[in-house]
N, C-alpha and C. Protein backbone atom coordinates (compact mmCIF):
# COMPACT_ATOMS: atom_id res chain seq x y z
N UNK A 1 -16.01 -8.95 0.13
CA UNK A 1 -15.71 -7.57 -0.15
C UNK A 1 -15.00 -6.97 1.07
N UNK A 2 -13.96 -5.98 0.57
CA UNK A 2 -13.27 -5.43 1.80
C UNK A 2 -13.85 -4.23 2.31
N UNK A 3 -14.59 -4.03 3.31
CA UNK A 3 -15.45 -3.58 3.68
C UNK A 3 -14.74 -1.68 4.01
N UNK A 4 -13.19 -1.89 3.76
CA UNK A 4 -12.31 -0.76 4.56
C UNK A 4 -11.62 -0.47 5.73
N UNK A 5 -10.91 0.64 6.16
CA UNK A 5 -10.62 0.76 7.74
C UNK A 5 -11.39 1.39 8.39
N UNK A 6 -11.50 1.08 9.65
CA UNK A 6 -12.45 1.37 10.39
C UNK A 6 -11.27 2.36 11.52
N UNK A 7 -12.12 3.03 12.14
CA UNK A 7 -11.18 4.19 13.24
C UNK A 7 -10.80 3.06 14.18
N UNK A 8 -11.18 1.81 14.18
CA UNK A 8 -10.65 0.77 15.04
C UNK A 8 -9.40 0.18 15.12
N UNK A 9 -9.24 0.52 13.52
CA UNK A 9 -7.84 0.11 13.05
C UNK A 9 -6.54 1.08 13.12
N UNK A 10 -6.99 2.26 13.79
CA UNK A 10 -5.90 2.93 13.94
C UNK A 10 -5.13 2.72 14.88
N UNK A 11 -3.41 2.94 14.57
CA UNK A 11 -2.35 2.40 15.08
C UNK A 11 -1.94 3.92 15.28
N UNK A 12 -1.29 3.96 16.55
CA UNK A 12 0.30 5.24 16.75
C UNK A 12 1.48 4.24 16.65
N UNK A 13 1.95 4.28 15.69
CA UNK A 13 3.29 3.76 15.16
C UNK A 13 4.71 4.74 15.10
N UNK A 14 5.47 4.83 15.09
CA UNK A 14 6.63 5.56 14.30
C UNK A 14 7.90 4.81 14.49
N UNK A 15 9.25 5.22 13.85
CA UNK A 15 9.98 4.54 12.96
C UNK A 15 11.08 6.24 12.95
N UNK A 16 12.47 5.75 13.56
CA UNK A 16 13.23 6.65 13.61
C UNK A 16 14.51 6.13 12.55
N UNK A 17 14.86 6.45 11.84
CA UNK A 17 16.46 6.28 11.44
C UNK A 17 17.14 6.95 10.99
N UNK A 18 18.30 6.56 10.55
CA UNK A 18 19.06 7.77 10.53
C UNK A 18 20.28 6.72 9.37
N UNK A 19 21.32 7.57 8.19
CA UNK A 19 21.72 6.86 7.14
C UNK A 19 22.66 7.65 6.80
N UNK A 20 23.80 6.81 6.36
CA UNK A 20 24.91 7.86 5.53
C UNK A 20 25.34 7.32 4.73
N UNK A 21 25.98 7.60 3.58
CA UNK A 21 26.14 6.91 2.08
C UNK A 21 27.27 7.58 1.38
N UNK A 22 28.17 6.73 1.40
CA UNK A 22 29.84 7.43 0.39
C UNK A 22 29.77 6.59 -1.09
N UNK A 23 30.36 7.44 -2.04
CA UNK A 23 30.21 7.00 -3.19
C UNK A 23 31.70 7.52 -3.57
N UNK A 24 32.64 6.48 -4.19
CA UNK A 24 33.93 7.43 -4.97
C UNK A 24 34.43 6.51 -6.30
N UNK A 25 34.77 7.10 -6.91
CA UNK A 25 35.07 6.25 -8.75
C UNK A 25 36.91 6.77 -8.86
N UNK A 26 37.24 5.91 -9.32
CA UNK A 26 38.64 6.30 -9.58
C UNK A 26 39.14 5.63 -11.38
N UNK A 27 39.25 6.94 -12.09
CA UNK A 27 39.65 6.49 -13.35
C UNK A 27 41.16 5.46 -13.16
N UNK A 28 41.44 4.66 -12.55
CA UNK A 28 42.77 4.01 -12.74
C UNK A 28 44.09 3.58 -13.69
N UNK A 29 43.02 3.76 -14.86
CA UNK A 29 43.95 3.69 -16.46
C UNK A 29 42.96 4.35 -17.05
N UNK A 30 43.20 4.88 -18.74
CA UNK A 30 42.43 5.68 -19.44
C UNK A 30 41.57 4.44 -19.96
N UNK A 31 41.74 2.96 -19.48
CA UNK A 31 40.78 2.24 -19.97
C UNK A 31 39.76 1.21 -18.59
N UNK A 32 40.42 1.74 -17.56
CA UNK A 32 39.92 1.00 -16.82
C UNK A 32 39.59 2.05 -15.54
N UNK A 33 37.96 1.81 -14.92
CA UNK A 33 37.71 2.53 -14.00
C UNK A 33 36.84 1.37 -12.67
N UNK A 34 37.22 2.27 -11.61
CA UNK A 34 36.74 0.90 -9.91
C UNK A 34 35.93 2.27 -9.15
N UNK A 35 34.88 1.88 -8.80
CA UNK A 35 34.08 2.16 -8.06
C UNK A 35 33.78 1.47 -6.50
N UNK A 36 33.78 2.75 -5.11
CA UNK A 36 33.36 1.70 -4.16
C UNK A 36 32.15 2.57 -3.50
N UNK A 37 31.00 1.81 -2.81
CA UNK A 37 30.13 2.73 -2.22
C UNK A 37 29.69 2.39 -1.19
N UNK A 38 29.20 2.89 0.03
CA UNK A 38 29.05 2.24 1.40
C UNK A 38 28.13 2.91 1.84
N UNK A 39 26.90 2.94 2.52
CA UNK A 39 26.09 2.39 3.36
C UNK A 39 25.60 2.17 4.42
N UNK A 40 25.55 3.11 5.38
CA UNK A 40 25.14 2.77 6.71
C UNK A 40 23.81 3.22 7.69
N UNK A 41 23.27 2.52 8.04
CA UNK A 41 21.64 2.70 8.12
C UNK A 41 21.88 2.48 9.41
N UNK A 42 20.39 3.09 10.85
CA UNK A 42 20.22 2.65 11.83
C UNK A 42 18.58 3.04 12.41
N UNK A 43 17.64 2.00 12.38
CA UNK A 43 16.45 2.29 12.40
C UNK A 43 15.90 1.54 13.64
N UNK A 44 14.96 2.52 14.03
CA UNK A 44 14.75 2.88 15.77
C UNK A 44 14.33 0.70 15.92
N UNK A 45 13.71 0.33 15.28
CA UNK A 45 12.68 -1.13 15.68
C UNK A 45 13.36 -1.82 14.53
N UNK A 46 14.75 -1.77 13.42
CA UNK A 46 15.48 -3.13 13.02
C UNK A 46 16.69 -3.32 13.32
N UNK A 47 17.35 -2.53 13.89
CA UNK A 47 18.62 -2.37 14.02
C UNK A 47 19.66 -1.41 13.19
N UNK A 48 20.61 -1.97 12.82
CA UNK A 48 21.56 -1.07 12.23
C UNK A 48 22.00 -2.16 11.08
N UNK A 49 22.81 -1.62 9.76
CA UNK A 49 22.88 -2.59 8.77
C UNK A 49 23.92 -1.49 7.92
N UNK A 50 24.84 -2.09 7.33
CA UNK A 50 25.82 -1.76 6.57
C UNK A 50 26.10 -2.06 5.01
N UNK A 51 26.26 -1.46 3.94
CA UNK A 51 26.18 -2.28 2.65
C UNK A 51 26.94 -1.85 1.49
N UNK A 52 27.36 -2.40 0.86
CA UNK A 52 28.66 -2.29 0.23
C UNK A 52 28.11 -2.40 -1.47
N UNK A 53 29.34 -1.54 -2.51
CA UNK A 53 29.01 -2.67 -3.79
C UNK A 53 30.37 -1.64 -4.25
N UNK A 54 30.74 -2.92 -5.18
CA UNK A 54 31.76 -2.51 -5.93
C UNK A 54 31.91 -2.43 -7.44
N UNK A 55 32.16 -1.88 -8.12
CA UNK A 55 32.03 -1.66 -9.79
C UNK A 55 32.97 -1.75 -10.55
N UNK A 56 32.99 -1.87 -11.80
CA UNK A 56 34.28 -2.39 -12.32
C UNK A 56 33.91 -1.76 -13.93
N UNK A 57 34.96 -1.09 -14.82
CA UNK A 57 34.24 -0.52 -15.72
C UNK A 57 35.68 -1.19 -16.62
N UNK A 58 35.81 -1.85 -17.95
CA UNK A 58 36.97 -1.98 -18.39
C UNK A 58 36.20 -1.65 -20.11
N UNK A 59 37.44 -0.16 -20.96
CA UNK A 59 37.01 -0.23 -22.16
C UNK A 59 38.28 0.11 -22.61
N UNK A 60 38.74 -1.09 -23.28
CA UNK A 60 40.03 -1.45 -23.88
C UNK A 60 39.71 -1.26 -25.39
N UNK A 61 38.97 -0.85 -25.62
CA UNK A 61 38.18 -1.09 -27.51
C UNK A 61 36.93 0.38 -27.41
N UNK A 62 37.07 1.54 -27.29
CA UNK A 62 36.03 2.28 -27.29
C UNK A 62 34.81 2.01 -27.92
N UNK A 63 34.53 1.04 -28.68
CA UNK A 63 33.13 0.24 -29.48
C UNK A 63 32.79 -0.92 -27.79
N UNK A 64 33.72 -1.18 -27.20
CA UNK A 64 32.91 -2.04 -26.66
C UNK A 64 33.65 -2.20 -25.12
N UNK A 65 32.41 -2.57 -23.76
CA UNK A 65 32.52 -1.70 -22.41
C UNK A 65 31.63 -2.57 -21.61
N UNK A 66 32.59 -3.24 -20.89
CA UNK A 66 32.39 -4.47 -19.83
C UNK A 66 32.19 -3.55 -18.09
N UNK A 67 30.63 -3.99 -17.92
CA UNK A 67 30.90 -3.43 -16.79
C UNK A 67 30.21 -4.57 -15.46
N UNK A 68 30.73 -4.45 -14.72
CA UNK A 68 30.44 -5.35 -13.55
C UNK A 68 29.83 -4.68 -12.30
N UNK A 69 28.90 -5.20 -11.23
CA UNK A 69 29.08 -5.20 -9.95
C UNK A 69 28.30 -5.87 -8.98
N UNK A 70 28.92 -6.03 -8.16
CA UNK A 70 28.93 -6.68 -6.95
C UNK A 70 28.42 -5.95 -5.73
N UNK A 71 27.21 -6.33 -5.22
CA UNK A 71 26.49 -5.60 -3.82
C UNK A 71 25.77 -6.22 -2.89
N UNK A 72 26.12 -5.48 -1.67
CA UNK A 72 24.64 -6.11 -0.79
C UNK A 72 23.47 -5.21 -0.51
N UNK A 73 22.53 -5.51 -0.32
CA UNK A 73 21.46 -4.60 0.44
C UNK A 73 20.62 -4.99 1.42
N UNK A 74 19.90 -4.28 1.83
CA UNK A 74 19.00 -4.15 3.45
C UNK A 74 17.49 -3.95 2.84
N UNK A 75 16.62 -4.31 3.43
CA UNK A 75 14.93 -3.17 3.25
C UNK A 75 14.15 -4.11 4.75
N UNK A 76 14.15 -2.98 5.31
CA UNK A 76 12.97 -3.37 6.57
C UNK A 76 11.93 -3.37 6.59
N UNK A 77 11.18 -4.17 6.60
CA UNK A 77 9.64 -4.08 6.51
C UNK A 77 8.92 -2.94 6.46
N UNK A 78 8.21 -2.52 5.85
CA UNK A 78 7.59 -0.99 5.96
C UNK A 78 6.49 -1.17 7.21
N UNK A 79 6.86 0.29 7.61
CA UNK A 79 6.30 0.60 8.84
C UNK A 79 4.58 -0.18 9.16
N UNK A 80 4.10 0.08 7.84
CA UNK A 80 2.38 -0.10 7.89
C UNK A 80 2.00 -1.74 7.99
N UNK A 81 3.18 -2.64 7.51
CA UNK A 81 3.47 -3.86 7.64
C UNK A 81 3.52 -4.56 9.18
N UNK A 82 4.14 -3.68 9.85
CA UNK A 82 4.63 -4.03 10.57
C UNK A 82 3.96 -3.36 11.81
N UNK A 83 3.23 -2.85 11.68
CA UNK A 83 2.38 -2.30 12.54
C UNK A 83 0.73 -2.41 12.23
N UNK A 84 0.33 -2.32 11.62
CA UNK A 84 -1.17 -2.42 11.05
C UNK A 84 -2.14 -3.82 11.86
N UNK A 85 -3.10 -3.20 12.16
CA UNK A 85 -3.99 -4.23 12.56
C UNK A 85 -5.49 -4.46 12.07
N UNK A 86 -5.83 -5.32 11.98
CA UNK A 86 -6.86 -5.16 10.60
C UNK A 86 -8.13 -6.34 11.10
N UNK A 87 -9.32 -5.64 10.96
CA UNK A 87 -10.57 -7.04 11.13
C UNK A 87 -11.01 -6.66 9.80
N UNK A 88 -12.00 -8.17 9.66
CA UNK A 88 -12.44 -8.36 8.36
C UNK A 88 -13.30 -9.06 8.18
N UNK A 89 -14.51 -8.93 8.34
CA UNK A 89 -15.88 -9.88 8.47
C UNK A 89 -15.78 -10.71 9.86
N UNK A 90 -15.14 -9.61 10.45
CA UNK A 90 -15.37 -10.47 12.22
C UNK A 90 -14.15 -10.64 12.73
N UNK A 91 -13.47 -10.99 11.81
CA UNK A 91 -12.09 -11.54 12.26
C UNK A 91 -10.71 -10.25 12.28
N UNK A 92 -10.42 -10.63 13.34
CA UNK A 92 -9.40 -9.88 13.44
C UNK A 92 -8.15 -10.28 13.41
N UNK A 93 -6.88 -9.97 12.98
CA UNK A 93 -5.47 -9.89 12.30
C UNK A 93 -4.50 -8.86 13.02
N UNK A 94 -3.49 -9.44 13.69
CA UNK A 94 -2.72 -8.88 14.46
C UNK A 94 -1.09 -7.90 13.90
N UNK A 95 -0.74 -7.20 14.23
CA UNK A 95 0.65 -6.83 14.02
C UNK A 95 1.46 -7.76 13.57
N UNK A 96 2.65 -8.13 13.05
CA UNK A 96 3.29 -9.19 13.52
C UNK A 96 4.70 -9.26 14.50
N UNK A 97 4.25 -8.28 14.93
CA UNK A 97 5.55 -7.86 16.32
C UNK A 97 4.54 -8.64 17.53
N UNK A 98 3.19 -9.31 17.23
CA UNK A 98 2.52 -10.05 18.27
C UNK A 98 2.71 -11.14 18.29
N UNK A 99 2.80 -12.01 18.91
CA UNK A 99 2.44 -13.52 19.10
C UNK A 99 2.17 -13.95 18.31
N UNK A 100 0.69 -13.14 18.03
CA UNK A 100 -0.50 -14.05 17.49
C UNK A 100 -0.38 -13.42 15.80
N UNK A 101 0.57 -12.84 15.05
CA UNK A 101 0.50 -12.09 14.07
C UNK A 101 1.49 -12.77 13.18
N UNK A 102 1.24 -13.17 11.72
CA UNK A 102 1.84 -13.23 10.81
C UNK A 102 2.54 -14.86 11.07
N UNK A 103 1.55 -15.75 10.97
CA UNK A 103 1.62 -17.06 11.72
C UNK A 103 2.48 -17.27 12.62
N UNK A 104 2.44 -16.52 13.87
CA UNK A 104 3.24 -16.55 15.17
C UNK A 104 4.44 -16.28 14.87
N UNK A 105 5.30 -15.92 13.48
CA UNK A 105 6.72 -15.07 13.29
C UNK A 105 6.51 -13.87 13.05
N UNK A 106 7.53 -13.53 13.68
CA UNK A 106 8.29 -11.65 13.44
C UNK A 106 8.54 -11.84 11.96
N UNK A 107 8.38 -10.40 11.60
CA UNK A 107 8.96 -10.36 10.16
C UNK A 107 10.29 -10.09 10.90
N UNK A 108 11.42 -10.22 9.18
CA UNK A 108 12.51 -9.92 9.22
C UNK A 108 12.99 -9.06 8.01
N UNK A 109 14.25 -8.71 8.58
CA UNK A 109 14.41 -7.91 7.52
C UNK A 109 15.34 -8.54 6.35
N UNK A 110 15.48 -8.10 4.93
CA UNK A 110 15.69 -9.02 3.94
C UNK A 110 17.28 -8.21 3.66
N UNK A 111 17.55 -9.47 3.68
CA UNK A 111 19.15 -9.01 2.94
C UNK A 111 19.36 -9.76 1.86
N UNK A 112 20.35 -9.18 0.53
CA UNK A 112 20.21 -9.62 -0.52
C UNK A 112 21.45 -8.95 -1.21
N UNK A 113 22.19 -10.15 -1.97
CA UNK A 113 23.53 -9.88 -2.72
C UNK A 113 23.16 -9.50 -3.92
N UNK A 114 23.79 -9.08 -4.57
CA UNK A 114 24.04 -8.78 -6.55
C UNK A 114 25.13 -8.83 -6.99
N UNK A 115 24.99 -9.55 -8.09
CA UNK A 115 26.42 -9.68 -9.00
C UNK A 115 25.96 -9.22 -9.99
């Protein structure tokens, strides 16, 4: 049984960033429309990260509407992840910004395409 947190387990953590995000669509023909959108993140403990996707809208047949896209993305570990320290019937469990935490690796942060 998980017995809970204890005032032992409290962490002073924090987590600064800062983000900006453009979005623009351009009807190009009355049957075809392109989308581009961008992305830019910078957070105090992962770095900085940039991310793109592009869209594609084609309706040559008003009954029927092909749409596509293509992206990347970012997500940094959440703060409580990445900071939290935790005992549990004796045993205690480290950050994993420690040594000894999260079988001796750092988390990382996940990047990930879409089509």
């Amino acid at each position: 049984m998980f017995p809970g947190f204890r005032p032992s387990n409290e962490v002073d953590a924090a987590r600064r960033s800062i983000a900006g995000y453009a979005d623009v669509e351009w009807d190009l023909a009355a049957w075809f429309r392109l989308g581009v959108a961008g992305r830019a993140e910078r957070y105090s403990d992962f770095g900085s990260t940039a991310n793109g996707k592009l869209t594609v809208r084609v309706a040559q047949d008003p009954r029927v509407v092909v749409r596509g896209t293509v992206s990347t993305g970012f997500r940094a570990p959440s703060l409580g992840r990445n900071a939290t320290v935790n005992s549990f019937n004796g045993i205690r469990t480290f950050p994993s910004h420690s040594p000894f935490g999260f079988n001796g690796r750092a988390l990382v942060v996940r990047v990930g395409r879409t089509f």
